[in-house]
N, C-alpha and C. Protein backbone atom coordinates (compact mmCIF):
# COMPACT_ATOMS: atom_id res chain seq x y z
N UNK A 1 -10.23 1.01 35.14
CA UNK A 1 -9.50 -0.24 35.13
C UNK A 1 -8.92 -0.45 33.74
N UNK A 2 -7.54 -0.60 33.58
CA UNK A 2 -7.18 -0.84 32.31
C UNK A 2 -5.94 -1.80 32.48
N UNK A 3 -6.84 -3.28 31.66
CA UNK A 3 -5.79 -3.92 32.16
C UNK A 3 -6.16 -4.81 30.53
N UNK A 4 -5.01 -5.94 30.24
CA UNK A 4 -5.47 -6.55 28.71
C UNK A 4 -6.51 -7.53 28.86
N UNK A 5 -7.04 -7.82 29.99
CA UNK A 5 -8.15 -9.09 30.09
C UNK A 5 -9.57 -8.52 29.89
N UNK A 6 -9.93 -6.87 29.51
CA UNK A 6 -11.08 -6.67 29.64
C UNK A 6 -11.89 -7.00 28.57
N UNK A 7 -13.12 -7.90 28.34
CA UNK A 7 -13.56 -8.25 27.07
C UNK A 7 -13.83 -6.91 26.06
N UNK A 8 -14.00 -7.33 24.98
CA UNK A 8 -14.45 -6.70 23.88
C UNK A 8 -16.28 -5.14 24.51
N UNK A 9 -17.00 -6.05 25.27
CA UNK A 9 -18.02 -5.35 25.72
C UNK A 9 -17.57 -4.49 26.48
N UNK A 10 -16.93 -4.78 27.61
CA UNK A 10 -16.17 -3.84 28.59
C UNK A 10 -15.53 -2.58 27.69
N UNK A 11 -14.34 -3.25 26.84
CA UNK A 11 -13.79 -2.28 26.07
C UNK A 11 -14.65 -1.45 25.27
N UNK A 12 -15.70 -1.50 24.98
CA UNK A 12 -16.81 -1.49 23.70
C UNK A 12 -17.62 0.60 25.09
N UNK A 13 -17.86 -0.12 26.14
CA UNK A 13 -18.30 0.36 26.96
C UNK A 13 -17.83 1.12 27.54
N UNK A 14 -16.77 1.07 27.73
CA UNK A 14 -15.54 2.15 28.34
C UNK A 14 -14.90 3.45 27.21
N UNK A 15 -15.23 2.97 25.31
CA UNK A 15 -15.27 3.43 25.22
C UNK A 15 -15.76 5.01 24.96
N UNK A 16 -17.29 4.56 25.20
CA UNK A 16 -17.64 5.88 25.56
C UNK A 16 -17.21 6.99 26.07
N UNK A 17 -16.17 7.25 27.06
CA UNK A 17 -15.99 7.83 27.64
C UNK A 17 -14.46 8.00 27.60
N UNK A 18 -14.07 6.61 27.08
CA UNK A 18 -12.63 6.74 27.30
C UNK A 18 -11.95 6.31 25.73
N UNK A 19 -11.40 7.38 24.84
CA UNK A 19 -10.83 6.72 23.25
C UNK A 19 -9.70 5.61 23.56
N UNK A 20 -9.10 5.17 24.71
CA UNK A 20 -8.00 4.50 24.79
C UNK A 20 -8.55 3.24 24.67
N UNK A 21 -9.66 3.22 25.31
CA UNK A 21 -10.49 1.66 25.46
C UNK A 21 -10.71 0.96 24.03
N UNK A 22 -11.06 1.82 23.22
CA UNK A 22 -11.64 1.88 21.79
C UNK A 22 -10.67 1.77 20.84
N UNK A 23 -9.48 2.26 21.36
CA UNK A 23 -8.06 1.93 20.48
C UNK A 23 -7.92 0.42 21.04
N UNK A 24 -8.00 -0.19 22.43
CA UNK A 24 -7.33 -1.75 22.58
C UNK A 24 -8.36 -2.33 21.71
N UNK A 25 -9.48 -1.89 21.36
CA UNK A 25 -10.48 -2.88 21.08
C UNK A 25 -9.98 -2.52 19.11
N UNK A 26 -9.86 -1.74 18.50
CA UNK A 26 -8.72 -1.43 17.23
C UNK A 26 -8.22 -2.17 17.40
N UNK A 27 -6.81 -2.50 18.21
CA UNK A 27 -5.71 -3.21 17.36
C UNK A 27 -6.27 -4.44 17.91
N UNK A 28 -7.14 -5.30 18.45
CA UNK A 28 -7.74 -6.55 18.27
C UNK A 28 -7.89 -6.59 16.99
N UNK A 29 -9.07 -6.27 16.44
CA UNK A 29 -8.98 -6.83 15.71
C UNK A 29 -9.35 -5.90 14.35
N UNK A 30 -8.46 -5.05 14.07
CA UNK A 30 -7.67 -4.09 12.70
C UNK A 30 -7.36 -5.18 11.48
N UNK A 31 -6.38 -5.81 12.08
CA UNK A 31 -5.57 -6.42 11.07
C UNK A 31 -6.12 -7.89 10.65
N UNK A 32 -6.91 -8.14 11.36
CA UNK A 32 -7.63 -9.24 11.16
C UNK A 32 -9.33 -8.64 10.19
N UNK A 33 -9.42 -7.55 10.35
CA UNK A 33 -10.66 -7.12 9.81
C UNK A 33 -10.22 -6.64 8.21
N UNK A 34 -8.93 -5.93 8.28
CA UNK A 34 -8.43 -5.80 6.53
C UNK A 34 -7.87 -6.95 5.94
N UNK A 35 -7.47 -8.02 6.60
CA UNK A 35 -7.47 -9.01 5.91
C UNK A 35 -8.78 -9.62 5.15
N UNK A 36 -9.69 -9.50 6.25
CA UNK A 36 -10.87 -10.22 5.91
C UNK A 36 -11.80 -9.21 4.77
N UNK A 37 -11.66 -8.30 4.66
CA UNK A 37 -11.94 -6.98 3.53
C UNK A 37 -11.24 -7.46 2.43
N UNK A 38 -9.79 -7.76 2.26
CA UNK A 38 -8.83 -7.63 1.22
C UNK A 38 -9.23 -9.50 0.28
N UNK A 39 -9.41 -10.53 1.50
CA UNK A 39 -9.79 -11.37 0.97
C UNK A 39 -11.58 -11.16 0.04
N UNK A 40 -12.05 -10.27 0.73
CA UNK A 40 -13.77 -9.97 0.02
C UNK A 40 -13.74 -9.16 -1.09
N UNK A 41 -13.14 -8.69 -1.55
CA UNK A 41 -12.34 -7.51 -2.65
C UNK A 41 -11.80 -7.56 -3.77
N UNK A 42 -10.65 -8.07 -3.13
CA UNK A 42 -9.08 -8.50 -4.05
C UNK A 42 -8.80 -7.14 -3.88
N UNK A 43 -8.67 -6.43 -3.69
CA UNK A 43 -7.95 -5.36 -3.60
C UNK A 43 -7.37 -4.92 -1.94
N UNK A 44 -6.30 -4.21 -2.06
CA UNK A 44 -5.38 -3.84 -0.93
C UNK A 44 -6.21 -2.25 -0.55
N UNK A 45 -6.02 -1.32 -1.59
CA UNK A 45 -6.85 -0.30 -1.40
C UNK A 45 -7.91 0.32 -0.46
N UNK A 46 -9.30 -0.93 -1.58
CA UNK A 46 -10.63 -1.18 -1.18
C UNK A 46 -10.55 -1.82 0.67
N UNK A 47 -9.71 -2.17 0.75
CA UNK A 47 -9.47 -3.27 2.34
C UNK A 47 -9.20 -2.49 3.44
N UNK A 48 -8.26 -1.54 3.12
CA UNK A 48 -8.06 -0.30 3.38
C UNK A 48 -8.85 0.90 3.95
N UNK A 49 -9.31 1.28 3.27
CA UNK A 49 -10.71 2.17 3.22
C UNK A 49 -11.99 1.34 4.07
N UNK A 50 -11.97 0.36 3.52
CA UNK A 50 -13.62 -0.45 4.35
C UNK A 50 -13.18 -0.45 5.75
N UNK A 51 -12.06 -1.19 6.32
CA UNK A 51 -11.50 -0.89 7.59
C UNK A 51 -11.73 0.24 8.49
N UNK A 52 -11.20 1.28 7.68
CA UNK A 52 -11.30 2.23 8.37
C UNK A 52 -12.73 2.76 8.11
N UNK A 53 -13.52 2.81 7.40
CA UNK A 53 -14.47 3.07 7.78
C UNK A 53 -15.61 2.29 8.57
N UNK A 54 -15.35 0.96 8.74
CA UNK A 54 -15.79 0.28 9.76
C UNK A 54 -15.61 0.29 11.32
N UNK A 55 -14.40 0.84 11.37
CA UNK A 55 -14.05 1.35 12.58
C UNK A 55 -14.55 2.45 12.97
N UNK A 56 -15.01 3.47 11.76
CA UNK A 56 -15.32 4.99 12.26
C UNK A 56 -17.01 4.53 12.46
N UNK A 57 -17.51 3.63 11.62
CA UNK A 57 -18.22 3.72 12.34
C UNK A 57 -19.08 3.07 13.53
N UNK A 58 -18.46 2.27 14.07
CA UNK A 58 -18.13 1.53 15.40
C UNK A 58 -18.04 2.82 16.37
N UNK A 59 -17.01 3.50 15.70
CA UNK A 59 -16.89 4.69 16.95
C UNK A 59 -18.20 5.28 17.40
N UNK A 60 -18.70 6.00 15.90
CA UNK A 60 -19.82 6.95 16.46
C UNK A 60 -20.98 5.62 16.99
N UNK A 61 -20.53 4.80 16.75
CA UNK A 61 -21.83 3.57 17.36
C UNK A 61 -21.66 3.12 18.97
N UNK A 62 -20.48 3.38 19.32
CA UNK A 62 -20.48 3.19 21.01
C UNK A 62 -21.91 3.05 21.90
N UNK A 63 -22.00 4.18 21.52
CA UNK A 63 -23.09 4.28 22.59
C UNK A 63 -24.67 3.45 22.09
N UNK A 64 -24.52 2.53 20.85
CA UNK A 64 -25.55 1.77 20.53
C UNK A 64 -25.18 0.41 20.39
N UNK A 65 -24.07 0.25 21.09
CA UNK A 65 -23.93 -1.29 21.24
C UNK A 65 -24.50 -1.79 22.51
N UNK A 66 -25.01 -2.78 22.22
CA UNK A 66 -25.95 -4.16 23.05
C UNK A 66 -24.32 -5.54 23.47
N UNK A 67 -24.10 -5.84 24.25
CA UNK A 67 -23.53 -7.34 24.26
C UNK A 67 -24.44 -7.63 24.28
N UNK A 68 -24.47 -8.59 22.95
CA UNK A 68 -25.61 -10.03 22.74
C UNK A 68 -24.70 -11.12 22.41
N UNK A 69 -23.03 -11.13 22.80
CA UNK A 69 -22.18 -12.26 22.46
C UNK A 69 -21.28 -12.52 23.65
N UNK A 70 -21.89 -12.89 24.71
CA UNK A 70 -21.00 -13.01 25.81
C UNK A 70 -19.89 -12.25 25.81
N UNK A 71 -19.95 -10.77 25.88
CA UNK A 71 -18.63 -10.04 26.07
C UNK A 71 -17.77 -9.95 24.45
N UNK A 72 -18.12 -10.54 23.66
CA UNK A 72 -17.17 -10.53 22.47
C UNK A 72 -18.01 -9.27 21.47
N UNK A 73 -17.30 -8.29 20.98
CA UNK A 73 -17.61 -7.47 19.91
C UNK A 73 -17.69 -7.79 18.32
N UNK A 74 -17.03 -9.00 18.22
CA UNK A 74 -16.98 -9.37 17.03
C UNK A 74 -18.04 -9.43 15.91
N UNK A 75 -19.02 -9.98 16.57
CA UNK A 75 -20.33 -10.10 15.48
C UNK A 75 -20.78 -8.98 15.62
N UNK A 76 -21.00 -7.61 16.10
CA UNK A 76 -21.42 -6.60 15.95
C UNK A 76 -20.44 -5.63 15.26
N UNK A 77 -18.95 -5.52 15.18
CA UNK A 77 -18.05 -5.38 14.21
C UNK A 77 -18.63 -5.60 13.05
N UNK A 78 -18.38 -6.85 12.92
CA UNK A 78 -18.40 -7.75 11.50
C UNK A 78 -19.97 -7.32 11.14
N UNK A 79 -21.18 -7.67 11.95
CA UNK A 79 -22.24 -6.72 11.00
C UNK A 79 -22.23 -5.26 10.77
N UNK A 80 -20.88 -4.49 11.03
CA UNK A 80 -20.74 -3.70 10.67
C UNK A 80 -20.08 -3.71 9.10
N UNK A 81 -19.28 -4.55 8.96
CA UNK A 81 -18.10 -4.95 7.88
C UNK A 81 -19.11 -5.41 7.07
N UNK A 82 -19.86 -6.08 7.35
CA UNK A 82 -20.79 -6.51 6.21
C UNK A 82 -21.75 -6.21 5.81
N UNK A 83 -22.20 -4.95 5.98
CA UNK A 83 -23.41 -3.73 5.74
C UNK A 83 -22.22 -2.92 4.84
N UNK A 84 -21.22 -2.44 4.94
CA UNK A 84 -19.98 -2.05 4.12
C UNK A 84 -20.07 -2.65 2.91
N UNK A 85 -19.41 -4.19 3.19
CA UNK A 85 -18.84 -4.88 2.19
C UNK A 85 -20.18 -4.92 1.25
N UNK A 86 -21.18 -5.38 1.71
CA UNK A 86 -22.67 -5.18 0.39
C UNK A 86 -22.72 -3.96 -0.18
N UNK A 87 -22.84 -2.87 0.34
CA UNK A 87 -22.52 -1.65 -0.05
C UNK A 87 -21.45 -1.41 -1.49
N UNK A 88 -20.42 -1.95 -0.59
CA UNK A 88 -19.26 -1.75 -2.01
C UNK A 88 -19.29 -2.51 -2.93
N UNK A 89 -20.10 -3.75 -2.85
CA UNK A 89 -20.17 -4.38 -4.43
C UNK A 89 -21.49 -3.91 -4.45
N UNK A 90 -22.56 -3.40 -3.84
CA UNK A 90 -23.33 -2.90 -5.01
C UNK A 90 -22.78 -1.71 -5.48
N UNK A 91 -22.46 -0.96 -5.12
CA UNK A 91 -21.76 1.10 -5.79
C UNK A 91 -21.18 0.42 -7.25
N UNK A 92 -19.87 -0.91 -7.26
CA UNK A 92 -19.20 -1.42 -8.03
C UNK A 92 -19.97 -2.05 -9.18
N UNK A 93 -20.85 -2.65 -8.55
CA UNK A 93 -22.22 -3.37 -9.93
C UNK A 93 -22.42 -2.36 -10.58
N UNK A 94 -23.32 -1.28 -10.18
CA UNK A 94 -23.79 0.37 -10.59
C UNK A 94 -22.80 1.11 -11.49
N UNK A 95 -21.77 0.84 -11.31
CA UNK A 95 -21.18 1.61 -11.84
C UNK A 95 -19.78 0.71 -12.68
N UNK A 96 -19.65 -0.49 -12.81
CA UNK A 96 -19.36 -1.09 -13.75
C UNK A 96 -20.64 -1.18 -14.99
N UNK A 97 -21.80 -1.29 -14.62
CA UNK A 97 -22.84 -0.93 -15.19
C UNK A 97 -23.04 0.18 -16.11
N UNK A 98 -22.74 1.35 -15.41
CA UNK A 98 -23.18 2.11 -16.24
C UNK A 98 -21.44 2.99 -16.95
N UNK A 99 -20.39 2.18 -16.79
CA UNK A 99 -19.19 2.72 -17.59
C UNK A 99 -19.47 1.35 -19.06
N UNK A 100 -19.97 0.36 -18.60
CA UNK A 100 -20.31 -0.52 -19.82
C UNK A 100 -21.16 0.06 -20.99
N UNK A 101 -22.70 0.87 -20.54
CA UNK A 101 -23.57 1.77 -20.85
C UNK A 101 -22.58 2.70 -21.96
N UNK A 102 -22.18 3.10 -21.26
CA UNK A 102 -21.52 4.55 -22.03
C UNK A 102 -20.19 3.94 -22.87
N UNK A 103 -19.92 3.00 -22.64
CA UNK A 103 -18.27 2.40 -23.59
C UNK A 103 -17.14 2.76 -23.14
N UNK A 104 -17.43 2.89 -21.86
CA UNK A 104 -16.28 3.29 -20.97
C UNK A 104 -15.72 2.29 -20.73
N UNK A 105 -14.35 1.86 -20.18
CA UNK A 105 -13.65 0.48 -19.85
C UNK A 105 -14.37 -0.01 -18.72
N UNK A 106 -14.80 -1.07 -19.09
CA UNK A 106 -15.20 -1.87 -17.33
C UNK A 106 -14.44 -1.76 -16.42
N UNK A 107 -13.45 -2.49 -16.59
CA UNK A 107 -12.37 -2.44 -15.76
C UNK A 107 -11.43 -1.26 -15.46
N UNK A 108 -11.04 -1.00 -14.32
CA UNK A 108 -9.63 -0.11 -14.56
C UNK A 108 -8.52 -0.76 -13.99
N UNK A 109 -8.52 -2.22 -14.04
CA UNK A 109 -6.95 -2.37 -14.00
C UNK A 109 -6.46 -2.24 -12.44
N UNK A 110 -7.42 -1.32 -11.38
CA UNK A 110 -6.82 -1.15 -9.85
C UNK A 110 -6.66 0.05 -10.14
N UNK A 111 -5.39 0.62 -10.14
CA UNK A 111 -5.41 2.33 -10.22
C UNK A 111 -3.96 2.43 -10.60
N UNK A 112 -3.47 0.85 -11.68
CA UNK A 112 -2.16 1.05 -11.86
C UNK A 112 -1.69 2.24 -13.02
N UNK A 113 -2.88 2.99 -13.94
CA UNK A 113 -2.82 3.81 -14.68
C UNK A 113 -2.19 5.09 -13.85
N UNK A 114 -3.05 5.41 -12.83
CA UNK A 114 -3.09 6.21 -12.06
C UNK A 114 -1.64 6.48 -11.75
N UNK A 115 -1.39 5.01 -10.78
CA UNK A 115 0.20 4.87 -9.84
C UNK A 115 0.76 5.18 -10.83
N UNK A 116 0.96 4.74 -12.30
CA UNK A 116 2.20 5.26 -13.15
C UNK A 116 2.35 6.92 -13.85
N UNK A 117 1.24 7.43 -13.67
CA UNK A 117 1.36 8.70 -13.52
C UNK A 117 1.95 9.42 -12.45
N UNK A 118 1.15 8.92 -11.59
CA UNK A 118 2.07 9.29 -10.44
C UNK A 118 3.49 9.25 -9.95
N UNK A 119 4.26 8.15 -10.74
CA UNK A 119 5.46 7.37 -10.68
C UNK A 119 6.45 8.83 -11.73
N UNK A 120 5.56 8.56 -12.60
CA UNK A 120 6.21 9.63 -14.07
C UNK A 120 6.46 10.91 -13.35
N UNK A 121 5.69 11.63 -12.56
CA UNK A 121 5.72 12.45 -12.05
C UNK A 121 6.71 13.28 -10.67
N UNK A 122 6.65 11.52 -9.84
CA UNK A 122 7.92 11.62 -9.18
C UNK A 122 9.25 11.26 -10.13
N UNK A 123 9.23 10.65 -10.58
CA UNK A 123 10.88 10.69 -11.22
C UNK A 123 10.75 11.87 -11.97
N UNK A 124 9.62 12.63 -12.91
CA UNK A 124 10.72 14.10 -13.45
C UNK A 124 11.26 14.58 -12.28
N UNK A 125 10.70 14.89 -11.67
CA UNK A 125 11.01 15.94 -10.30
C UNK A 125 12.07 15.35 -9.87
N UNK A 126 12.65 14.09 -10.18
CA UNK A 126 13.88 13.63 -9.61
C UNK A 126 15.33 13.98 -11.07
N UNK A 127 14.93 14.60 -11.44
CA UNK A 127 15.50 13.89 -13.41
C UNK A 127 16.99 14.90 -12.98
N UNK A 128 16.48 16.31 -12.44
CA UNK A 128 18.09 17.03 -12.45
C UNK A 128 18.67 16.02 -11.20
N UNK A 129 18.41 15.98 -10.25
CA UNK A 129 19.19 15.11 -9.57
C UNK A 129 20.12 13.80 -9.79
N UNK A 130 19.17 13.13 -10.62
CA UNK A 130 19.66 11.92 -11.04
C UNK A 130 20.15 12.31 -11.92
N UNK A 131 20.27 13.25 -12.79
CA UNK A 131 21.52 13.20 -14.48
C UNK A 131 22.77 13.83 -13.39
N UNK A 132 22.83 14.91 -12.51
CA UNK A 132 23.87 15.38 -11.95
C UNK A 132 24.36 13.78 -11.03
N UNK A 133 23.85 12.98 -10.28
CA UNK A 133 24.36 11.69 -9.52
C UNK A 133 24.79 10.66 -10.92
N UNK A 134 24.12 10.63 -11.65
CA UNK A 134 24.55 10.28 -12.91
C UNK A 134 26.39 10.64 -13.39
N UNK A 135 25.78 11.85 -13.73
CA UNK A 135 27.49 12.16 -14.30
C UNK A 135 28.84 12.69 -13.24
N UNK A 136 27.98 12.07 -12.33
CA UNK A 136 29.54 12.39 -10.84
C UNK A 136 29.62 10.62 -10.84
N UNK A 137 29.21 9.79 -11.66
CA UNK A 137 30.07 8.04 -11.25
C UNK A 137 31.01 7.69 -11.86
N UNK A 138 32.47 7.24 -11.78
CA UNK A 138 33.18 6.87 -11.92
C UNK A 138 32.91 6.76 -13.70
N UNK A 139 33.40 6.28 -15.04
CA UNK A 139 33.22 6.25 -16.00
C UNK A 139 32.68 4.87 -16.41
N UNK A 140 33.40 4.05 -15.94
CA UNK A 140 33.35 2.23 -15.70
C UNK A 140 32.19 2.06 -15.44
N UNK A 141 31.26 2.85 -14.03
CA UNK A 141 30.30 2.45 -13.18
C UNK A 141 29.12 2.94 -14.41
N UNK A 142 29.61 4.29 -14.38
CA UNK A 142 28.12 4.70 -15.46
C UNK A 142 27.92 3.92 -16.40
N UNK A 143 29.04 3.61 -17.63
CA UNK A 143 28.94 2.91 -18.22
C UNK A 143 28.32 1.66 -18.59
N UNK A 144 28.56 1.35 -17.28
CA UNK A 144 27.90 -0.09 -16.84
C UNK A 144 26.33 -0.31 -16.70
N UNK A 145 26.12 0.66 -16.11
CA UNK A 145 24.45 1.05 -15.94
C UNK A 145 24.15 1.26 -16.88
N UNK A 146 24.50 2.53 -17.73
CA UNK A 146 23.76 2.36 -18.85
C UNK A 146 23.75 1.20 -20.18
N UNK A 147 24.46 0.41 -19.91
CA UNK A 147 24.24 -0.79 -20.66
C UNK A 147 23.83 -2.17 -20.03
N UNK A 148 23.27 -1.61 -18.85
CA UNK A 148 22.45 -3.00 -17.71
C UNK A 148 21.43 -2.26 -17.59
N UNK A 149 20.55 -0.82 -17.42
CA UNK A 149 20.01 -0.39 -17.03
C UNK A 149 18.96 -0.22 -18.55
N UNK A 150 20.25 1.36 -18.82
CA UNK A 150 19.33 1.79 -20.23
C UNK A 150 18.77 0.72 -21.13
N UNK A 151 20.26 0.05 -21.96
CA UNK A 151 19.93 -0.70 -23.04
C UNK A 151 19.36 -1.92 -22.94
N UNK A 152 19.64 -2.33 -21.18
CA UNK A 152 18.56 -3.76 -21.01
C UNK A 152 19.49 -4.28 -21.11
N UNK A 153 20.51 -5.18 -21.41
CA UNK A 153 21.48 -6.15 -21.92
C UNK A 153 22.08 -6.92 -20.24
N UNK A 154 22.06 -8.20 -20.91
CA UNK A 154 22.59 -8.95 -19.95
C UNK A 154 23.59 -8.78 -19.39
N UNK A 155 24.15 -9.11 -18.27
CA UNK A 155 25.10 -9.05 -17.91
C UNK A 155 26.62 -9.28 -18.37
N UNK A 156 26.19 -10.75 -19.09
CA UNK A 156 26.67 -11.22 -19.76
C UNK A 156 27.29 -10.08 -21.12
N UNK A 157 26.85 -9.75 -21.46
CA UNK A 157 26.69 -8.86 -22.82
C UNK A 157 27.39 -7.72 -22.06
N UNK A 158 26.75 -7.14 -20.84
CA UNK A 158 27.73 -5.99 -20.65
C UNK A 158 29.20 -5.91 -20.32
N UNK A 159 29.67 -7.10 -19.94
CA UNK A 159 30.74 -7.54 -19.81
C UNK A 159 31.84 -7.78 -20.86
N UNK A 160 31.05 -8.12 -21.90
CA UNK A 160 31.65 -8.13 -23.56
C UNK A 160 31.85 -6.86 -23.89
N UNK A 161 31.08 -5.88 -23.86
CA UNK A 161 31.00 -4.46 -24.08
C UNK A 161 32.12 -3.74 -23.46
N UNK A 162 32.32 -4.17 -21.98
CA UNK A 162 33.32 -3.69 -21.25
C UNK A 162 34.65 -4.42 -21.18
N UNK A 163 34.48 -5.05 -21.88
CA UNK A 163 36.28 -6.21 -21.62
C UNK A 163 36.49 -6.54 -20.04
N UNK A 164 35.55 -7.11 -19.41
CA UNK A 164 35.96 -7.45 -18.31
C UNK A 164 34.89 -9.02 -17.33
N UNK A 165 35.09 -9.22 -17.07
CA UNK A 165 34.06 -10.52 -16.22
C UNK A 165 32.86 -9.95 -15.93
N UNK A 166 32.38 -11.26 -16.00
CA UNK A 166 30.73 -11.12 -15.76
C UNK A 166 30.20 -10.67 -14.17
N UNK A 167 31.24 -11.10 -13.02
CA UNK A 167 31.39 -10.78 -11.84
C UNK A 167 31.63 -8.73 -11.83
N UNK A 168 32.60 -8.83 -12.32
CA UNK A 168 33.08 -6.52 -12.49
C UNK A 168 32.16 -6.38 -13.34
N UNK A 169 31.31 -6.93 -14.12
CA UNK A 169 30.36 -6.19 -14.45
C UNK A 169 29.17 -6.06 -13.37
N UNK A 170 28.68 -6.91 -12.57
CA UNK A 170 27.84 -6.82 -11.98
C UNK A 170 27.85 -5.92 -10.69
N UNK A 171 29.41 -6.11 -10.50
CA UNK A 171 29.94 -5.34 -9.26
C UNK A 171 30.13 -3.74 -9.62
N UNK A 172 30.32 -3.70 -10.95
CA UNK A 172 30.10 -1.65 -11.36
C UNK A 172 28.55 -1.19 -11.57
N UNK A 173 27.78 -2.11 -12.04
CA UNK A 173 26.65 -1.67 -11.51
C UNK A 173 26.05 -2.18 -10.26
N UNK A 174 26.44 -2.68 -9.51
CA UNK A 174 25.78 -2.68 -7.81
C UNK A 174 26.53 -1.42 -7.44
N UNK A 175 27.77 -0.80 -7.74
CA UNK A 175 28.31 0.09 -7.32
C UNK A 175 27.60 0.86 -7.59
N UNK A 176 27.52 1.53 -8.81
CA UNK A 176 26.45 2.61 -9.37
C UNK A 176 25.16 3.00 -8.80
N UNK A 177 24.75 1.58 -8.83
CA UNK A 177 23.15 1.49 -8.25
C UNK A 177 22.94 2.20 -6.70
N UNK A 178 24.16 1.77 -6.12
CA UNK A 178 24.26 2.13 -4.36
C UNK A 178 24.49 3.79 -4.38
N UNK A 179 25.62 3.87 -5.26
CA UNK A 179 25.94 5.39 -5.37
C UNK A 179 24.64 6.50 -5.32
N UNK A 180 24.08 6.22 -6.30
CA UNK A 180 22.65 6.48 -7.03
C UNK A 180 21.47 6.50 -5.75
N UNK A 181 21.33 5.97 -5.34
CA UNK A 181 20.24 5.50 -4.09
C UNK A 181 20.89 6.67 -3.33
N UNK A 182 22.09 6.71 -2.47
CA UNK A 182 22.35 7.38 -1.76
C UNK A 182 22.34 9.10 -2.29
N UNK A 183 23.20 9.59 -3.53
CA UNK A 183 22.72 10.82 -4.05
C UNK A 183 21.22 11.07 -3.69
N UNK A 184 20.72 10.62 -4.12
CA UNK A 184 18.91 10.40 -4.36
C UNK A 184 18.66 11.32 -3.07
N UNK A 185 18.93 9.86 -2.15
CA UNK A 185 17.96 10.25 -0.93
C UNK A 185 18.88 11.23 -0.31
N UNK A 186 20.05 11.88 -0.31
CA UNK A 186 20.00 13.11 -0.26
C UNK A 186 19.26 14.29 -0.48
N UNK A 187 19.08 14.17 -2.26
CA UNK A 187 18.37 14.92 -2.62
C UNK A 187 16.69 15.60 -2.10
N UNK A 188 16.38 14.26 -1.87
CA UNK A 188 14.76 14.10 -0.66
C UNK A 188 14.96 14.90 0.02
N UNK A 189 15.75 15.03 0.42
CA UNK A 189 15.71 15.48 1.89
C UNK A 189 15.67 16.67 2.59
């Protein structure tokens, strides 16, 4: 029987046997469970990860679920989420602990060190592309960018630079910018 009225237990029960059951009973309540992670956290990441591993292990737990909530899975979920969530702030105590110990940074910030390595890394790999989409723009357009882009300067200012309105300045670099995007994602591809 697969129809959307089957409770959480039914679904819970069916999936034993059946992964489709176990997916309707997922997107119940997925997005409502990484919210509720991301609010326990602060992090998007961490919300991420607990989710899914709350779900995995729901899965291998099928066959040890009880309805003790009139048909609803929720509180047996959620004492799943929250045998997790204790988990991850203690690992986090432990080991903010012992990077304090050693004079290591408490904090890391999230993993924005990380992402900007990572960032550095995708744009070299982009660098011949972009100097060749670079020097195929109009003279006006490049121009423009590199004195809205490179040097930072207002609009205002690039417009002085270029002898022309504050409007054609903005409009040679939206040009540029579009040009640029599109080379690019050529290049991806």
């Amino acid at each position: 029987m697969h129809n959307a009225t089957r409770t959480d237990a039914e679904l819970i029960l069916a999936a034993r046997t059946d992964p489709q059951a176990f997916r309707e009973f997922y997107e119940r309540y997925a997005v409502w469970m990484r919210a509720w992670f991301q609010r326990q956290t602060g992090s998007e990441n961490a919300a991420l990860d607990l989710t899914a591993e709350t779900f995995a292990q729901a899965w291998r737990g099928v066959r040890r679920f009880r309805d003790m909530a009139d048909g609803s899975g929720a509180p047996w979920l959620f004492g799943i989420a929250r045998n997790l969530l204790r988990q991850y702030h203690k690992h986090n105590r432990i080991e903010t602990a012992a990077r304090a110990r050693m004079g290591l940074p408490v904090d890391w910030g999230g993993t924005e060190e990380y992402d900007a390595v990572d960032g550095r890394i995708a744009a070299s790999s982009l660098k011949p592309a972009l100097q060749h989409a670079v020097g195929a723009l109009p003279s006006d357009q490049r121009r423009a960018l590199e004195l809205r882009v490179v040097d930072q300067l207002a609009y205002e200012e690039v417009a002085e630079q270029l002898g022309c309105s504050v409007n054609a300045a903005r409009l040679r670099v939206s040009r540029a910018l579009r040009a640029l995007m599109v080379e690019l994602k050529g290049a991806e591809a």
